[in-house]
C-alpha atoms as a PDB file:
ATOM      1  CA  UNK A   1      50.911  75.378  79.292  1.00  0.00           C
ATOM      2  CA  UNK A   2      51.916  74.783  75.752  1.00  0.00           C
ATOM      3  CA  UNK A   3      50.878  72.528  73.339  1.00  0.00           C
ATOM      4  CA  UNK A   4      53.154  69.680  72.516  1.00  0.00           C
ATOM      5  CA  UNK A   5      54.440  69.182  68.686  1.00  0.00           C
ATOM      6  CA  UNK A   6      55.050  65.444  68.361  1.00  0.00           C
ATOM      7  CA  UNK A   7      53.112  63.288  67.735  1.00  0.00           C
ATOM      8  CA  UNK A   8      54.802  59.986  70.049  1.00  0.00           C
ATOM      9  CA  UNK A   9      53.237  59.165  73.812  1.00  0.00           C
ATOM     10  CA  UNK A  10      55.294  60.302  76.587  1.00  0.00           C
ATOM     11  CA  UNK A  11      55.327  57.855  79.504  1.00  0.00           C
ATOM     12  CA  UNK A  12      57.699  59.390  81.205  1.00  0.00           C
ATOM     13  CA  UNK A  13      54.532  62.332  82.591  1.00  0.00           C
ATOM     14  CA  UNK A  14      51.297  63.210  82.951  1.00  0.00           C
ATOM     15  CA  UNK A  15      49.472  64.850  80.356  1.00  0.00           C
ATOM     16  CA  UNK A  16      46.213  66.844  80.696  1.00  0.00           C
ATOM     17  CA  UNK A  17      43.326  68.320  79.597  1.00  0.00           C
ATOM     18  CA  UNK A  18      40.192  70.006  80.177  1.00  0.00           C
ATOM     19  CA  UNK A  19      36.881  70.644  78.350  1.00  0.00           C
ATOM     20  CA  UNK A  20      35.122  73.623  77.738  1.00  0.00           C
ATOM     21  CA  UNK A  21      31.247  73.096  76.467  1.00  0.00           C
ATOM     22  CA  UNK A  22      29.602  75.985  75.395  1.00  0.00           C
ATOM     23  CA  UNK A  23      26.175  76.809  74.572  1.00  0.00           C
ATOM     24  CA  UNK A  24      22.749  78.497  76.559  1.00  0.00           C
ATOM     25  CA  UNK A  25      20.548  75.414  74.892  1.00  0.00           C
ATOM     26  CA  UNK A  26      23.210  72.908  77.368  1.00  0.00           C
ATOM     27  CA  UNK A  27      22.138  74.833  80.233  1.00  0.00           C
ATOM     28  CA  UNK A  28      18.551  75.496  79.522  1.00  0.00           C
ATOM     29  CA  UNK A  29      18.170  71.971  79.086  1.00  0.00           C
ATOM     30  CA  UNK A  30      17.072  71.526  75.490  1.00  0.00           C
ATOM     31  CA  UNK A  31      20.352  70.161  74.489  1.00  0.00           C
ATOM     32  CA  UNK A  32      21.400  66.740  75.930  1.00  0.00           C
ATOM     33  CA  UNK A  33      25.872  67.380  75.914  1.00  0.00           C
ATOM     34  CA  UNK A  34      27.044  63.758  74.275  1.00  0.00           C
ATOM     35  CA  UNK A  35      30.694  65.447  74.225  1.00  0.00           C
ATOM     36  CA  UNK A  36      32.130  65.359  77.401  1.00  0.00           C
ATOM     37  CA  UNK A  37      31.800  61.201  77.297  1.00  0.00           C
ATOM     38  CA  UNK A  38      33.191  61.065  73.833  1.00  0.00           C
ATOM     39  CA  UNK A  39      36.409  63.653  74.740  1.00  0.00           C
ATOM     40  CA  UNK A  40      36.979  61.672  78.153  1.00  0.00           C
ATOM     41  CA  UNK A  41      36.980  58.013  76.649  1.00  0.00           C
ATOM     42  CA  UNK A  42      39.002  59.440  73.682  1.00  0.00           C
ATOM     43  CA  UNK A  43      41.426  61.088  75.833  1.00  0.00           C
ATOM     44  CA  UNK A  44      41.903  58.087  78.302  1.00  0.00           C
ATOM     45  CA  UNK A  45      42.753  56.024  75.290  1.00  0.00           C
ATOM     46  CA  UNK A  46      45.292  58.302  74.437  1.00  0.00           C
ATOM     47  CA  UNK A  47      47.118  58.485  77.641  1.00  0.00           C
ATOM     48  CA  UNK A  48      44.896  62.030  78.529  1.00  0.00           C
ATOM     49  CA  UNK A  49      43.997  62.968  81.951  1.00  0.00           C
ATOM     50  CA  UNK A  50      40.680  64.696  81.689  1.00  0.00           C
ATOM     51  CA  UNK A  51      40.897  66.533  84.439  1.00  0.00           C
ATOM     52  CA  UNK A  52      38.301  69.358  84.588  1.00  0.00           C
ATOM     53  CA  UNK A  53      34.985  70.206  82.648  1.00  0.00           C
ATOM     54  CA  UNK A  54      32.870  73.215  82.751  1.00  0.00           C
ATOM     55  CA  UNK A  55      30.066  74.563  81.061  1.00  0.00           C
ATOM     56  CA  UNK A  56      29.267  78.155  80.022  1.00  0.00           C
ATOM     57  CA  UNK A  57      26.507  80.297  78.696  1.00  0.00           C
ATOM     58  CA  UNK A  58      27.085  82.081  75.028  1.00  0.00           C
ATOM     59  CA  UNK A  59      28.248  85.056  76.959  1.00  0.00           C
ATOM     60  CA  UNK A  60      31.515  86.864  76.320  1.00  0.00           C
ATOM     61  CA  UNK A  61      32.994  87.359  79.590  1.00  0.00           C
ATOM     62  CA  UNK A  62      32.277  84.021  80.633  1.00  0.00           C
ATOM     63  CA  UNK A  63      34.047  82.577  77.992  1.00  0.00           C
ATOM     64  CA  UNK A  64      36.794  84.064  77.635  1.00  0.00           C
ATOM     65  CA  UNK A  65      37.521  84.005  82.058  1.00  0.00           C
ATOM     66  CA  UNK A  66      37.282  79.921  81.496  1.00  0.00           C
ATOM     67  CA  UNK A  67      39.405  79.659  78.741  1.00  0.00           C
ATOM     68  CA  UNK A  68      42.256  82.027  80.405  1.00  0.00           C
ATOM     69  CA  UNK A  69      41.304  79.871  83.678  1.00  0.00           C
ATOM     70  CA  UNK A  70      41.375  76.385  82.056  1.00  0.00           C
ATOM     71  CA  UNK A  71      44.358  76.702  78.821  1.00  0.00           C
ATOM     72  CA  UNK A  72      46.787  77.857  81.864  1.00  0.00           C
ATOM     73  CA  UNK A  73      46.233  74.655  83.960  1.00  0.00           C
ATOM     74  CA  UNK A  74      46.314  71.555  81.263  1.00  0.00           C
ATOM     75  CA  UNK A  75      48.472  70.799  78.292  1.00  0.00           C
ATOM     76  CA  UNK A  76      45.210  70.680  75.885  1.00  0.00           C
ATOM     77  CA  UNK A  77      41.834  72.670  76.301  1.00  0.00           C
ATOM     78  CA  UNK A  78      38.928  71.429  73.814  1.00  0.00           C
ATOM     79  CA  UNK A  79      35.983  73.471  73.683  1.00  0.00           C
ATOM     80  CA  UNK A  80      32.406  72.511  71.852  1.00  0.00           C
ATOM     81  CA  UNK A  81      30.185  74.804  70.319  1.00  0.00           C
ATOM     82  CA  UNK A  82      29.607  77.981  69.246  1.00  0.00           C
ATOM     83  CA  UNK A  83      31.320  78.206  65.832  1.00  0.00           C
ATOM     84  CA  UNK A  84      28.548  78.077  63.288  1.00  0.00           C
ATOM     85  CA  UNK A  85      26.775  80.761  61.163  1.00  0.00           C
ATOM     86  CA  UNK A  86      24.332  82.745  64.002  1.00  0.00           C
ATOM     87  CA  UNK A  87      25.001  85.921  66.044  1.00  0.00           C
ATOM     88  CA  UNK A  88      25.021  84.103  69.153  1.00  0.00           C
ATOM     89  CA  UNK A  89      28.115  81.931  67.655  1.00  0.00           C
ATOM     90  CA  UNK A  90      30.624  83.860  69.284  1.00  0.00           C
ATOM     91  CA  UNK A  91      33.942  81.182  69.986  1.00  0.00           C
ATOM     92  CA  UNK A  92      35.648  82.688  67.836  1.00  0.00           C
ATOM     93  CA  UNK A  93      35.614  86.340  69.062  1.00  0.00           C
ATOM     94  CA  UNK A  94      36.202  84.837  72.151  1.00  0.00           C
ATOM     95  CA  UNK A  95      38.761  82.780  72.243  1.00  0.00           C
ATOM     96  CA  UNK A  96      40.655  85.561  69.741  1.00  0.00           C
ATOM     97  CA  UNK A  97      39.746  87.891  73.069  1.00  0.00           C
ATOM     98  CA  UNK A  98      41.381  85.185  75.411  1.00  0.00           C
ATOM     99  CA  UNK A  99      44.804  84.573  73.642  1.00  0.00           C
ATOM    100  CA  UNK A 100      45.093  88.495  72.508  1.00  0.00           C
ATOM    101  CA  UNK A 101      45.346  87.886  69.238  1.00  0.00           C
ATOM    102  CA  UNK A 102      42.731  89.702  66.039  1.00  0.00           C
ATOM    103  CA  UNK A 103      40.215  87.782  65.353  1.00  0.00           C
ATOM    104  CA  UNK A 104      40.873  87.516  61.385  1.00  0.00           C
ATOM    105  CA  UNK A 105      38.967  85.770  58.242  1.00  0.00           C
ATOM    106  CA  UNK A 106      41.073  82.926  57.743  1.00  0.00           C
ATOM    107  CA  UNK A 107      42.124  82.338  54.064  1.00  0.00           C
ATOM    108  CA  UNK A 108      42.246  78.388  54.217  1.00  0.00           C
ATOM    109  CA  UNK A 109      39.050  78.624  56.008  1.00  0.00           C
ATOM    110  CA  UNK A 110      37.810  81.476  53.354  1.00  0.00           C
ATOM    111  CA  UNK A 111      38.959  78.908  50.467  1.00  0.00           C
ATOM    112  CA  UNK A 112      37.313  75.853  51.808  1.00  0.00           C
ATOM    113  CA  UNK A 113      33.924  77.069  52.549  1.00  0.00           C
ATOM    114  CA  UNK A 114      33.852  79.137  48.796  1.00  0.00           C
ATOM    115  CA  UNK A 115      34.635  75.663  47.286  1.00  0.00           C
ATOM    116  CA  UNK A 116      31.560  73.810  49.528  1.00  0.00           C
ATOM    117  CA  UNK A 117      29.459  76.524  48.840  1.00  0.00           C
ATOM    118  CA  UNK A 118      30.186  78.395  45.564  1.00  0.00           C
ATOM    119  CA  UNK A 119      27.721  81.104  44.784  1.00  0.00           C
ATOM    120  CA  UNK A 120      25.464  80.362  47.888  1.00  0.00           C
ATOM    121  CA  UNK A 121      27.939  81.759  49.984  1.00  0.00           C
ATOM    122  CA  UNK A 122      26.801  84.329  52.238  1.00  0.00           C
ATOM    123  CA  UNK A 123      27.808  86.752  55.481  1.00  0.00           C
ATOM    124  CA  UNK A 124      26.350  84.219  57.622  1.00  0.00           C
ATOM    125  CA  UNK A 125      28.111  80.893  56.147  1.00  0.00           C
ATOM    126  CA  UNK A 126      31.179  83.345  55.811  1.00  0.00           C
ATOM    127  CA  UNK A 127      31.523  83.576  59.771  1.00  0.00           C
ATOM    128  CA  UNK A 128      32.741  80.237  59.798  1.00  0.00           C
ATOM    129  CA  UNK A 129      35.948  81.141  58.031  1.00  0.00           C
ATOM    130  CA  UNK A 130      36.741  83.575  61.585  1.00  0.00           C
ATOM    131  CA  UNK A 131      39.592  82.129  63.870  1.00  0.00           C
ATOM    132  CA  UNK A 132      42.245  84.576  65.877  1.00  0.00           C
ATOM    133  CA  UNK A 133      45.562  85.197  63.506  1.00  0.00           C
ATOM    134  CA  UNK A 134      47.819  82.627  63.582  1.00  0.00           C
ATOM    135  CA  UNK A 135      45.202  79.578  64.381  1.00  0.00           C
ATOM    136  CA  UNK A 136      45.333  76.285  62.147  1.00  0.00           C
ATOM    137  CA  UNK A 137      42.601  74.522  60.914  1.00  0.00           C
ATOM    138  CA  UNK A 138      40.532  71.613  62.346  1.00  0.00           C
ATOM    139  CA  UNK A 139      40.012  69.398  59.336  1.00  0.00           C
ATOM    140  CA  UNK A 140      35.671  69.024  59.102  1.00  0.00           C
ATOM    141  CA  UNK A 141      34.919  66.008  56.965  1.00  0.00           C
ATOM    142  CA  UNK A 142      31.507  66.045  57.801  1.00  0.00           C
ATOM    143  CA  UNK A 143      30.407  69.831  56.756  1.00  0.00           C
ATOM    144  CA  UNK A 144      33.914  71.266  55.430  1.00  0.00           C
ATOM    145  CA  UNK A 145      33.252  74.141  57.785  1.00  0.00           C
ATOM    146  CA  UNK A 146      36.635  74.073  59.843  1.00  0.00           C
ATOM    147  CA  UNK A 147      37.465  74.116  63.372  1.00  0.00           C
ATOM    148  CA  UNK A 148      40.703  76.163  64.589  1.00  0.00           C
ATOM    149  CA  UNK A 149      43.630  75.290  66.742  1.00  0.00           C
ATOM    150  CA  UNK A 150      45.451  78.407  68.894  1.00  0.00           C
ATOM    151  CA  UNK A 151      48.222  77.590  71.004  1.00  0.00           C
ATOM    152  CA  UNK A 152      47.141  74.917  73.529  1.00  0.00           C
ATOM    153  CA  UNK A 153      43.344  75.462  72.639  1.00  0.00           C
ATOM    154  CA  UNK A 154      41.457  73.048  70.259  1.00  0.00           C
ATOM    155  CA  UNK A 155      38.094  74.447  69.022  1.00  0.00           C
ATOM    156  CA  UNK A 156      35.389  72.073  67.975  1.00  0.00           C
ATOM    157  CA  UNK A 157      31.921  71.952  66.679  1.00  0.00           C
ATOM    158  CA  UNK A 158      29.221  71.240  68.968  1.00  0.00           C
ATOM    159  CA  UNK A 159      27.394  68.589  66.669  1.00  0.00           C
ATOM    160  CA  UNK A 160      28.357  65.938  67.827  1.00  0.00           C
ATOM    161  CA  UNK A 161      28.838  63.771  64.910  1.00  0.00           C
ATOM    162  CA  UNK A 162      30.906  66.712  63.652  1.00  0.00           C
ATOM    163  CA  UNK A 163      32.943  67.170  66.997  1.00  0.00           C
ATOM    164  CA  UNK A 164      33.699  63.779  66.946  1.00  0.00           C
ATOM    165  CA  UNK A 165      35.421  63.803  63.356  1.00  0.00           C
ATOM    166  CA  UNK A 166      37.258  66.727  64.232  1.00  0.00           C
ATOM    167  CA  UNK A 167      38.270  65.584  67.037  1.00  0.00           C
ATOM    168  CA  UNK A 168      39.733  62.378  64.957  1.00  0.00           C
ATOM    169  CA  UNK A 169      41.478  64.275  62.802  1.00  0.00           C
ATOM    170  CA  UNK A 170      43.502  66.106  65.670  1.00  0.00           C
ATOM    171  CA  UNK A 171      44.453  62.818  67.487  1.00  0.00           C
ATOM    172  CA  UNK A 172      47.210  61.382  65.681  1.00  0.00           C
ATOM    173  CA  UNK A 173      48.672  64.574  66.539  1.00  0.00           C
ATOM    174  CA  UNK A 174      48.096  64.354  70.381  1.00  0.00           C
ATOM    175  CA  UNK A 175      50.771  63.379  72.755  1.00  0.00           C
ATOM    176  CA  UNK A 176      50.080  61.310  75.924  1.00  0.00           C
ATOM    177  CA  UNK A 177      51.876  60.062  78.515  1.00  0.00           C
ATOM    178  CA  UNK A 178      51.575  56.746  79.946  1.00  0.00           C
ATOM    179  CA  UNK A 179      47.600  55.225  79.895  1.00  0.00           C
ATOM    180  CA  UNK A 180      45.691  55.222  82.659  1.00  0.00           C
ATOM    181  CA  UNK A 181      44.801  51.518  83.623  1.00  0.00           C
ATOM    182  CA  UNK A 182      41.339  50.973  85.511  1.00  0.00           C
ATOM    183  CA  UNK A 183      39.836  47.476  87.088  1.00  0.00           C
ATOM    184  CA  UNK A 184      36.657  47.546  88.900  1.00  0.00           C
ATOM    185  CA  UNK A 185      35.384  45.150  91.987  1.00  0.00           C
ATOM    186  CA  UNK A 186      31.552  45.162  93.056  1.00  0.00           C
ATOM    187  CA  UNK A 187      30.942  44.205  96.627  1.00  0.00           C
ATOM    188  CA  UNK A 188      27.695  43.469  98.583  1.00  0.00           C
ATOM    189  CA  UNK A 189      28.636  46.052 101.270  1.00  0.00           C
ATOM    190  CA  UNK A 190      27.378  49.468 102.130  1.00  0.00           C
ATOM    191  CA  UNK A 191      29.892  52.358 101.566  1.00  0.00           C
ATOM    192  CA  UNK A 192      30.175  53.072 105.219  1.00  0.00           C
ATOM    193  CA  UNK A 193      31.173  49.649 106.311  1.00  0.00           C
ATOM    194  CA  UNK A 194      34.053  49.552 103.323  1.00  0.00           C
ATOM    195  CA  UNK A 195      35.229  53.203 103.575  1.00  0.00           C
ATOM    196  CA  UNK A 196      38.081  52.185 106.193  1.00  0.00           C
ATOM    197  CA  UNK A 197      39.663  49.758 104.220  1.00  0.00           C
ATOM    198  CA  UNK A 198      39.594  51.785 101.111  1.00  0.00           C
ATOM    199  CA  UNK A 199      41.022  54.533 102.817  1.00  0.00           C
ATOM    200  CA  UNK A 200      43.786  52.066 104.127  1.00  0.00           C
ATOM    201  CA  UNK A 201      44.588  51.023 100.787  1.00  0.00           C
ATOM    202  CA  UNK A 202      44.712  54.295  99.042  1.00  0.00           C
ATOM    203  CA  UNK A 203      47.633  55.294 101.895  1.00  0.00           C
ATOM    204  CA  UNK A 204      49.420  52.728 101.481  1.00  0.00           C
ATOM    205  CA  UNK A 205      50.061  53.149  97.297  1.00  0.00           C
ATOM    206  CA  UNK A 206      49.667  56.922  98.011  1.00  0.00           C
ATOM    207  CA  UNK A 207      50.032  58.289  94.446  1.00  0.00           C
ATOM    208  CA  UNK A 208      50.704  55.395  92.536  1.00  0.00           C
ATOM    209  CA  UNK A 209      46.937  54.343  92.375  1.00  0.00           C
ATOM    210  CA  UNK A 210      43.804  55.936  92.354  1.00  0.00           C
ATOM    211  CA  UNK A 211      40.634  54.414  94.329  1.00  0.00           C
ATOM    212  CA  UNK A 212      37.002  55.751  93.964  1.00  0.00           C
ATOM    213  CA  UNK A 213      33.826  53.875  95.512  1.00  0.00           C
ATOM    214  CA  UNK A 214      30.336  54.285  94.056  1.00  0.00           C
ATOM    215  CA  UNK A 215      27.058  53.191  95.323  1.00  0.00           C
ATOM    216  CA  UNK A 216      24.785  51.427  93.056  1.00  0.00           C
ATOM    217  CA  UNK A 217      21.136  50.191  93.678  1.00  0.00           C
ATOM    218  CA  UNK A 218      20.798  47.186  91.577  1.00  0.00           C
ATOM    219  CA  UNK A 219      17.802  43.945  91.653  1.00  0.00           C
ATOM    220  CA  UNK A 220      16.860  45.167  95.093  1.00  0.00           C
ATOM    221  CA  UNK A 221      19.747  45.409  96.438  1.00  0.00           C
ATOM    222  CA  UNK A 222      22.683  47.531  97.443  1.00  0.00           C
ATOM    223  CA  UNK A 223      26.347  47.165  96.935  1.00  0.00           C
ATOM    224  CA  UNK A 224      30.030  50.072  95.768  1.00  0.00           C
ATOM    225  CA  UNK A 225      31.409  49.739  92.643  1.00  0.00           C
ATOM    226  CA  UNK A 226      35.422  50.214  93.890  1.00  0.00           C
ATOM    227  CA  UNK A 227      37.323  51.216  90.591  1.00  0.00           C
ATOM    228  CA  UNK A 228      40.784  51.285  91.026  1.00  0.00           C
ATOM    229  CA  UNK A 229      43.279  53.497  88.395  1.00  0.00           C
ATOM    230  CA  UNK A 230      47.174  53.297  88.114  1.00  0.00           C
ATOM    231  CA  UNK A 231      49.749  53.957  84.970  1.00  0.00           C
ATOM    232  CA  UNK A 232      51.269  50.864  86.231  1.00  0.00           C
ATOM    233  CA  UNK A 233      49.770  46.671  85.878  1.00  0.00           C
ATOM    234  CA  UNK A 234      51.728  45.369  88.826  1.00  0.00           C
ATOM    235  CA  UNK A 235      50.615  48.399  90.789  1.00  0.00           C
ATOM    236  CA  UNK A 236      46.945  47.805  89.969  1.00  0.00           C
ATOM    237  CA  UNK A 237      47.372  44.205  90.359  1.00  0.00           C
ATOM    238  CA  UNK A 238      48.570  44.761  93.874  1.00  0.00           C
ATOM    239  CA  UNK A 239      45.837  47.759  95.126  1.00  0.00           C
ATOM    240  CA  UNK A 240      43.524  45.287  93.342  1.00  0.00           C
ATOM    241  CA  UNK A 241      44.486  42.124  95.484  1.00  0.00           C
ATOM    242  CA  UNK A 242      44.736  44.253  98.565  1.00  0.00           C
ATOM    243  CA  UNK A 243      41.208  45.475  97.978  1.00  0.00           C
ATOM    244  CA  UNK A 244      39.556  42.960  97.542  1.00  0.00           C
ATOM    245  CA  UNK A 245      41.161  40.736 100.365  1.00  0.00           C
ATOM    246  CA  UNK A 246      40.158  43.639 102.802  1.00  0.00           C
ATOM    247  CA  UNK A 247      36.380  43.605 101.458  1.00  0.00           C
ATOM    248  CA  UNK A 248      36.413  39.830 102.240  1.00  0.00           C
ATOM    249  CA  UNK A 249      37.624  40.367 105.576  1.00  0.00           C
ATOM    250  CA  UNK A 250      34.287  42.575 106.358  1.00  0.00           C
ATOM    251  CA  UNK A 251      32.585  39.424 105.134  1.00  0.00           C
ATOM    252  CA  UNK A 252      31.231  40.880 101.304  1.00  0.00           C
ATOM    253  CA  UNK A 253      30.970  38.733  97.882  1.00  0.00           C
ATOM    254  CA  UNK A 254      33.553  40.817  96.078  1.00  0.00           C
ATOM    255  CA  UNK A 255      33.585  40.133  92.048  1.00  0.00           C
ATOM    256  CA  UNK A 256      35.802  41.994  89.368  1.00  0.00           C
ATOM    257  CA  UNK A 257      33.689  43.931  86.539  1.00  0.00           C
ATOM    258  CA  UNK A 258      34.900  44.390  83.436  1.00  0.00           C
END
């Protein structure tokens, strides 16, 4: 899919995305991801349906498959990591691989990191300035060093401090389409006992509302978080109110969460 140009929500559709995290030290364990949370609240608040993340090793092929995979399904793919100064930062070449375009040194980029750097630039520092011909820049107010935009795919550092000010500086930018609205009820019940009533309710607003249970252990006790999602109030009024009269009917203390 392509990326939008303005700058205004759209209500009128759904708008997508997906993340791509890359990085061996996510998978090994060593590195604890704090990006996916940030991208998914971010993007909810925008009117973004996250819906897909994955997580790769620094490997070439790998890359390269999920971006093709991912950029061809959503209106915006992020990725994290793998843009900084080492051998095994290799985005860049991969995501120039993906879209089939040379990966070139970018002169903004080139321009930016002289002027942070001046005569301790080196090659290393200098591979920061790579992005495939024809990307734009990702502002970096934190360490200058710039993320790149290509077509429909956003790539961002995977600091997250500096992910998170990138990704700032791209969201005026991003178009949504209409929010996605959420209420929650927590009821003394086991899953099984509620699970015809929910699936009751989710058939009756079919795709107008979206209804996911989840178990929680809490003081001793057990009870299902029901969280109900819709673009539309009066929707998720209703699916809220028919919820939580059917939990009362099994005989469960049913409270809204904020």
């Amino acid at each position: 899919m392509s990326e939008d140009t303005a700058s205004s929500a759209r209500p009128d559709r759904i708008v997508t995305a997906a993340v791509l995290l890359i990085g061996n030290e996510i998978l090994s364990g060593r590195t604890k991801d704090a990006n996916l949370g940030y991208i998914a609240q971010r993007c909810t608040e925008l009117g973004i349906r996250l819906i897909e993340a994955r997580v790769v090793a620094d490997d070439e092929a790998a890359i390269v498959e999920a971006v093709n995979a991912l950029r061809a399904r959503v209106n915006y793919l992020f990725t994290t990591g793998g843009i900084g100064p080492t051998h095994d930062d290799i985005t860049a070449d991969c995501i120039a691989k993906a879209v089939g375009r040379p990966l070139i040194e970018h002169p903004e980029a080139r321009a930016l990191l002289d002027a942070h750097y001046g005569d301790k630039i080196n090659p290393a520092r200098l591979r920061m300035a790579r992005t495939p011909e024809g990307a734009a820049l990702i502002e970096n107010p934190v360490s200058t060093a710039p993320g790149f935009r290509i077509e429909n795919v956003h790539v961002l550092a995977g600091i997250p401090t500096i992910m998170q000010a990138m990704f700032e500086s791209l969201a005026p930018g991003l178009v949504g389409g209409a929010p996605l609205l959420s209420r929650a009820l927590e009821v003394d019940l086991p899953e099984s006992v509620i699970a015809g009533v929910l699936t009751d309710a989710q058939a009756a607003f079919a795709e107008t509302l979206d209804i996911g249970s989840y178990p929680f252990a809490r003081g001793g006790g057990f009870g299902v978080s029901v969280v109900l999602r819709s673009t539309d109030g009066d929707t998720l009024q209703r699916g809220l109110d028919t919820v939580a009269n059917g939990l009362r009917g099994l005989g469960g203390t049913v409270e809204e969460r904020v």
